[in-house]
Protein backbone atom coordinates (compact mmCIF):
# COMPACT_ATOMS: atom_id res chain seq x y z
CA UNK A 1 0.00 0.00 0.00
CA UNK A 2 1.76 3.51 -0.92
CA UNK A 3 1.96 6.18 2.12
CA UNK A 4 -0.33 8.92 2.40
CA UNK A 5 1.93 12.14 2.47
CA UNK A 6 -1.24 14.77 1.83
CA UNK A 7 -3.85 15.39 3.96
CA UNK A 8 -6.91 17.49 3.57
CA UNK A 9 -9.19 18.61 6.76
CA UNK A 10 -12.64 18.92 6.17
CA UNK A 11 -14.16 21.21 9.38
CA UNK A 12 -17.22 22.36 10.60
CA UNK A 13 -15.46 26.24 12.34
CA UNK A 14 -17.37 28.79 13.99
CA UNK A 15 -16.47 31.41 16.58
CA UNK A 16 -15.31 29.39 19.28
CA UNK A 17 -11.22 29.87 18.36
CA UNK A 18 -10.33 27.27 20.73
CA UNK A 19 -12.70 24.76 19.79
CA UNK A 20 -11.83 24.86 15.97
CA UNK A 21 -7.78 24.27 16.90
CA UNK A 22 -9.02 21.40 19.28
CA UNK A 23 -10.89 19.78 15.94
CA UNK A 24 -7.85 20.61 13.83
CA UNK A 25 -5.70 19.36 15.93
CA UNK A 26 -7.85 16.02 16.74
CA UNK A 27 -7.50 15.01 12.72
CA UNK A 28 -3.93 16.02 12.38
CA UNK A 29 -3.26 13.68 15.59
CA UNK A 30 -4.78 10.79 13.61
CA UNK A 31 -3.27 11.10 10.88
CA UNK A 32 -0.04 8.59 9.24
CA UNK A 33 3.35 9.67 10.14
CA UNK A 34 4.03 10.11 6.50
CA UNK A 35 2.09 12.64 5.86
CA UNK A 36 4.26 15.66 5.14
CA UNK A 37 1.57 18.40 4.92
CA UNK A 38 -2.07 19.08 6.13
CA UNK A 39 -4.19 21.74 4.53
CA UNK A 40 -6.95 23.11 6.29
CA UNK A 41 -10.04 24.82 4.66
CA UNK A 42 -10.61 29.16 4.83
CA UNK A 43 -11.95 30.43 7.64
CA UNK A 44 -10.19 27.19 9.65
CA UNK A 45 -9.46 29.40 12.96
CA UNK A 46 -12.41 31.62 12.72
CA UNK A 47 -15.45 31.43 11.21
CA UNK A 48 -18.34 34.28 12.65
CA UNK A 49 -19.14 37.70 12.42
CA UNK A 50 -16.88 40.58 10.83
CA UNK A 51 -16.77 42.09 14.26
CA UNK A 52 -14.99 39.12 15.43
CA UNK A 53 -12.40 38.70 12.39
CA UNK A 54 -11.12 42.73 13.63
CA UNK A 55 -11.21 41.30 17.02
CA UNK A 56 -8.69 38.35 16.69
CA UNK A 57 -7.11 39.37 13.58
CA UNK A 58 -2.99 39.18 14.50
CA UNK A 59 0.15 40.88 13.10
CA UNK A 60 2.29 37.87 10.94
CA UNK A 61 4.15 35.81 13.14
CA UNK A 62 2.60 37.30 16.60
CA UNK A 63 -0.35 35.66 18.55
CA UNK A 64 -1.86 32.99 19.95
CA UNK A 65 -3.55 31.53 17.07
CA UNK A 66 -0.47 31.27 15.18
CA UNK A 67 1.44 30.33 17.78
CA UNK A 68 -1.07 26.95 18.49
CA UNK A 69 -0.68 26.49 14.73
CA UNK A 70 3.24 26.35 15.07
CA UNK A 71 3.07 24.10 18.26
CA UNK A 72 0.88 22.01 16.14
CA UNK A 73 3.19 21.26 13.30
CA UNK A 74 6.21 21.11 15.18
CA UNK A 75 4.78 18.65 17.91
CA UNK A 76 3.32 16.33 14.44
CA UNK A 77 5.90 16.91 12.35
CA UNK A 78 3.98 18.40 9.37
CA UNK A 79 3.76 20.92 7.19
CA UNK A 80 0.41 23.06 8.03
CA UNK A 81 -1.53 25.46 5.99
CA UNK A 82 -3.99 27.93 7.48
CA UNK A 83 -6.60 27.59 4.43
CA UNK A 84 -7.46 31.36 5.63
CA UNK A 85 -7.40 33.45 8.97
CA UNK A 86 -7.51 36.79 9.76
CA UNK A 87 -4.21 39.25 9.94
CA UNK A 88 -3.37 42.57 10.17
CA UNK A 89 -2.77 44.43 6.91
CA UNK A 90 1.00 44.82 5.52
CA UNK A 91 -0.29 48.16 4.97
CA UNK A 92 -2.26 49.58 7.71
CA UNK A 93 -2.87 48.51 11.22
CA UNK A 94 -6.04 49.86 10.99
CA UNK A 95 -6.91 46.68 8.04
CA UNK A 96 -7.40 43.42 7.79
CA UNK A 97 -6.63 40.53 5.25
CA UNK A 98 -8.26 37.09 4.96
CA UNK A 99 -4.65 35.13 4.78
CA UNK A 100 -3.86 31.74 3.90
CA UNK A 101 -0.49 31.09 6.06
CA UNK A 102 2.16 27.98 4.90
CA UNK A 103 4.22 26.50 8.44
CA UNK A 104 7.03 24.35 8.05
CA UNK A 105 7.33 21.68 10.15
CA UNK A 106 9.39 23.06 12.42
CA UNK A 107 6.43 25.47 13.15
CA UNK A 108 8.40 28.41 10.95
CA UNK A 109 5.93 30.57 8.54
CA UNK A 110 7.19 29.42 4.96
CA UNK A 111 4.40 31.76 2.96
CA UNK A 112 1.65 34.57 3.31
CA UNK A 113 -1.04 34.64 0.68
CA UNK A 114 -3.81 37.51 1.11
CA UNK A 115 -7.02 36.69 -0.73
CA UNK A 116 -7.29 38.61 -3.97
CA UNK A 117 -10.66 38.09 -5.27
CA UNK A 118 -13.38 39.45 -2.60
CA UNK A 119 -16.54 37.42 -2.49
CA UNK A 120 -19.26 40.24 -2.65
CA UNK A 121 -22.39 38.73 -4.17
CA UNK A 122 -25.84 38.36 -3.80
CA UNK A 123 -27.40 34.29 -3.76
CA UNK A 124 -30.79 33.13 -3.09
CA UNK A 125 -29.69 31.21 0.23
CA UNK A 126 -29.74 31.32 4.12
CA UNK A 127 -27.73 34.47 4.05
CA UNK A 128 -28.53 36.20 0.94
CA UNK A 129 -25.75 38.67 0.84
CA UNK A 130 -22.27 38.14 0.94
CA UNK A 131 -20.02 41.49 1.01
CA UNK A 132 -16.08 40.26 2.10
CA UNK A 133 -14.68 44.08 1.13
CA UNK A 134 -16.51 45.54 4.19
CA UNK A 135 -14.63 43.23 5.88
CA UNK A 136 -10.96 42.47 4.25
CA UNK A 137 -8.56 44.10 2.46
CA UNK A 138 -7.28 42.64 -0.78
CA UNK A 139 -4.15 41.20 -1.96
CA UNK A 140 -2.28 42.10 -4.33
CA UNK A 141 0.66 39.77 -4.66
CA UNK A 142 1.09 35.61 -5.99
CA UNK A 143 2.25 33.39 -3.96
CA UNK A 144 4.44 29.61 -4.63
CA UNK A 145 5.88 28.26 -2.09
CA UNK A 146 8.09 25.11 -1.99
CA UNK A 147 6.65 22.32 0.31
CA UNK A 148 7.75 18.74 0.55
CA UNK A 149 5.25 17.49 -2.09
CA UNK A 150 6.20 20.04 -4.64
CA UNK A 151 5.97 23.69 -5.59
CA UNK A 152 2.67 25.10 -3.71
CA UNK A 153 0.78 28.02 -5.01
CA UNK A 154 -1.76 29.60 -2.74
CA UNK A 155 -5.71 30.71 -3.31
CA UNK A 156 -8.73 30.88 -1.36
CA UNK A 157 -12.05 30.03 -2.46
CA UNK A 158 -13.92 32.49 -4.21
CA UNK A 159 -10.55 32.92 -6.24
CA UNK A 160 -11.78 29.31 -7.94
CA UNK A 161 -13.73 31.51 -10.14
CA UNK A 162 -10.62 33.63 -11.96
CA UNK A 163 -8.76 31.40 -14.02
CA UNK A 164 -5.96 33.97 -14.90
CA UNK A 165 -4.62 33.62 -11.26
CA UNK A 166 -4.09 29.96 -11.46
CA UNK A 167 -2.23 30.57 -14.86
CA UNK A 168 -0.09 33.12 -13.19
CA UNK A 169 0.66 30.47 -10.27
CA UNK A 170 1.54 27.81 -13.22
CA UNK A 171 3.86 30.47 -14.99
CA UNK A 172 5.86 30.97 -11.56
CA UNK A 173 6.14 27.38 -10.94
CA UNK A 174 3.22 25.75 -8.97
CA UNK A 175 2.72 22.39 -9.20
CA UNK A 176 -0.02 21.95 -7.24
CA UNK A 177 -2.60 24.97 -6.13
CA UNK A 178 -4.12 25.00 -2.71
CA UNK A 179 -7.66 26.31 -3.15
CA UNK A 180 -9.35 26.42 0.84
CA UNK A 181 -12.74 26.94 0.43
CA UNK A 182 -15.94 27.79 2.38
CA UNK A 183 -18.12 27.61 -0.63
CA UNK A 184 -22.08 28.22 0.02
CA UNK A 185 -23.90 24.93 -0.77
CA UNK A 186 -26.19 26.40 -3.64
CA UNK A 187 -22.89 27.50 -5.31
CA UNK A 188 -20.97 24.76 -3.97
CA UNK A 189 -23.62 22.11 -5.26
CA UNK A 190 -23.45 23.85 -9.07
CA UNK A 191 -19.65 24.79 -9.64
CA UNK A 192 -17.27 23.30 -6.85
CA UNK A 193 -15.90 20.64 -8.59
CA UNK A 194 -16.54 21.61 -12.24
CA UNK A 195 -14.44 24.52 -11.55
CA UNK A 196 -11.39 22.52 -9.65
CA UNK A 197 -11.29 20.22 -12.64
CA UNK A 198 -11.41 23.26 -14.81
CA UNK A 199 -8.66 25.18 -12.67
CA UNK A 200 -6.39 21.54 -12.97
CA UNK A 201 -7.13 20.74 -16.65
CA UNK A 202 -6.29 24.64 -17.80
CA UNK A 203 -3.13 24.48 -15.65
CA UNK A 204 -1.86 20.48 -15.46
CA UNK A 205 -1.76 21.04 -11.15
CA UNK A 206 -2.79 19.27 -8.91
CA UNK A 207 -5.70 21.08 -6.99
CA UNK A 208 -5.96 20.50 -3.44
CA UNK A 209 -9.56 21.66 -1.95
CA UNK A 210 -10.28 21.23 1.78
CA UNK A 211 -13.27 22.85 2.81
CA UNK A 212 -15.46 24.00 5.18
CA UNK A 213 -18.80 21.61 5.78
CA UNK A 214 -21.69 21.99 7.57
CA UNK A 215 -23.86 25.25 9.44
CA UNK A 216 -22.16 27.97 10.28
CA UNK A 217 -24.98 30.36 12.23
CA UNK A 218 -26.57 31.58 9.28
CA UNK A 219 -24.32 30.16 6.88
CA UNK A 220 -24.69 26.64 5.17
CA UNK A 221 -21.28 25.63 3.20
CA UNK A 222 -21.20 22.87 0.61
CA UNK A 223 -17.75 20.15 1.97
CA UNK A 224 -16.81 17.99 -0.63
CA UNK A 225 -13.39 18.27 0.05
CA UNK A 226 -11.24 17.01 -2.97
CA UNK A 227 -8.09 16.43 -4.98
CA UNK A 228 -7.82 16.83 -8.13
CA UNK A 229 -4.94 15.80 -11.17
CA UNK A 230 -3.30 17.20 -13.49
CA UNK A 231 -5.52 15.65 -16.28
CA UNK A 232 -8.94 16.55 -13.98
CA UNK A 233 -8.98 13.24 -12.60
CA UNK A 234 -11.26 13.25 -8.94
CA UNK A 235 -8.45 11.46 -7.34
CA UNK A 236 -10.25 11.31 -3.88
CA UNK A 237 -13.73 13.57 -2.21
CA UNK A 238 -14.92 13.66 0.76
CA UNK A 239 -18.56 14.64 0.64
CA UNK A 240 -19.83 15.71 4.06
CA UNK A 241 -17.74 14.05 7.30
CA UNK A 242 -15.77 16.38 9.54
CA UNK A 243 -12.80 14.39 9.07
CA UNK A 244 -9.40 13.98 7.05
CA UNK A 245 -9.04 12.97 3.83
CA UNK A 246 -5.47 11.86 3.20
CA UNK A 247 -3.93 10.76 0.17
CA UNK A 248 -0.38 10.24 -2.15
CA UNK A 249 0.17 12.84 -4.93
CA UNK A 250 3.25 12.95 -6.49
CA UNK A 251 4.16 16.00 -9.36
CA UNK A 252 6.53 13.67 -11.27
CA UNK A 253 3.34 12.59 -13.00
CA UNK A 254 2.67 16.24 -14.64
CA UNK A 255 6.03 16.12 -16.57
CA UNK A 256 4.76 13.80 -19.59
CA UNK A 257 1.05 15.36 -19.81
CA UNK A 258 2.80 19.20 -19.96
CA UNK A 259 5.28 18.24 -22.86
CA UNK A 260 2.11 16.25 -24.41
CA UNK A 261 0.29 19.60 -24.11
CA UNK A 262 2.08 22.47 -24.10
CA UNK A 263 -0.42 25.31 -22.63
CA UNK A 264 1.86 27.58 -21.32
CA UNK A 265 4.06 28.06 -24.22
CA UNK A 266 0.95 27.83 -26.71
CA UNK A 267 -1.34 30.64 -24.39
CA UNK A 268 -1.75 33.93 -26.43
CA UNK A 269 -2.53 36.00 -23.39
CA UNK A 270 1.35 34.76 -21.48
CA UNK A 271 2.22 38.19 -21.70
CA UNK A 272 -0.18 39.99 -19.38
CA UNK A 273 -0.03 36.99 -17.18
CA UNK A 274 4.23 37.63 -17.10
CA UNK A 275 3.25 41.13 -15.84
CA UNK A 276 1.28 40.15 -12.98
CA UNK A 277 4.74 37.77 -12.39
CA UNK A 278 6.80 41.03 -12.45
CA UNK A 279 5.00 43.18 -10.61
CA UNK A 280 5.05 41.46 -7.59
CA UNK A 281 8.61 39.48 -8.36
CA UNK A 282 10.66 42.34 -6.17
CA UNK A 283 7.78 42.59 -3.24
CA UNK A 284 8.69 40.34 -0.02
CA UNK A 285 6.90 36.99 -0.08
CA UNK A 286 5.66 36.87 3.45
């Protein structure tokens, strides 16, 4: 039987901070030893009110919820990623980002990704209206990072839905593309996984998806956390459980089906994607 070195967390968060590291850390404890890194859904430390995301938003590398995460990976021995908490603007104290943060398993931070794309939309469910820039500042810069599985890029949910970022993430080397997600469940039901397989298939990645599952006061997300190949392959799901979903993925099977198929050379548009690259190539990762 080959080793498991992935794993995705599927959680049920809400406001209680302490409760959702307890419920991390409860599937991480259970998980193989060779598992080399965990990737928890958005919102994994915090999901509530946007009164509460000010409240226990931190400054990078200061606080206690980083500083559980870090314990965490360097008690396990795995690489962690925060699918998405809250942190205090690069720019302003007075802001906040919705961040997706990579640890090493040493319990270092590797990466900082702040959400791009805000998710301000109207649905016809529980909640209705959905406005994230009240909330968050936007990012502004790509992130890859290199993890022991391969070369990571970094998105968060509603991001799914722009396929230029995930080309810009292939162009700077990602081999697979973390997408955390706490997608509604009427969206979830009609696009989640059309649009992974879409996002792999365009860009020969892998697509890892954990996600959030479950009620959340008066939000209802969709689960179905999945992986996804190169070719758009489901290679495992897991449909509602608040559990783990572990799994093998190795990058040395996107070599043949990217000289097959040559999309980045052959893309007309590479140029405006190259100057996304270069304007954030001199900016500080993290």
């Amino acid at each position: 039987m080959k080793k498991v070195n992935v794993a995705l967390l599927q959680l049920c968060s809400g406001k209680n901070t302490k409760h959702n590291l307890a419920q991390i850390e409860q599937q991480i404890k259970q998980l193989p030893d060779s598992v080399k890194l965990v990737l928890t859904p958005e919102n994994a430390l915090l999901f509530s009110s946007s009164k509460d995301y000010h409240k226990y938003a931190e400054i990078q590398g200061k606080g206690p919820l980083q500083e559980a995460i870090s314990k965490m990976a360097q008690h396990y021995k795995v690489w962690i990623l925060v699918g998405s908490m809250p942190l205090i603007s690069r720019d302003s104290p007075e802001l906040i980002t919705s961040s997706s943060l990579v640890f090493d398993d040493e319990g270092t931070i590797r990466a900082r990704y702040d959400k791009i794309h805000m998710f301000d939309v109207n649905i016809d469910d529980e909640q209705g209206e959905y406005n994230e820039s009240a909330i968050y500042q936007r990012g502004e810069r790509i992130t890859v990072v290199d993890t022991p599985v391969g070369k990571l890029g970094l998105t968060i949910c509603y991001d799914l839905r722009f396929p230029g970022l995930f080309q810009a993430l292939r162009e700077k080397g990602a081999e697979i593309i973390s997408v955390p997600a706490a997608f509604t469940r009427l969206t979830g039901k009609a696009h989640w996984e059309p649009l992974l397989r879409a996002r792999a298939i365009e860009n020969q990645c892998i697509i890892l998806a954990p996600a959030q599952v479950g009620a959340h006061d008066t939000r209802r997300t969709w689960g179905h956390t999945m992986a996804v190949d190169g070719w758009g392959k489901v290679l495992k799901k897991n449909p509602d459980a608040v559990s783990a979903l572990a799994l093998n993925i190795s990058v040395d099977s996107l070599e043949g089906m990217r000289e097959q198929i040559r999309v980045v050379k052959h893309n007309r548009f590479r140029p405006k994607l190259t100057h996304l690259i270069k304007k954030v190539k001199d900016k500080k990762e993290l």
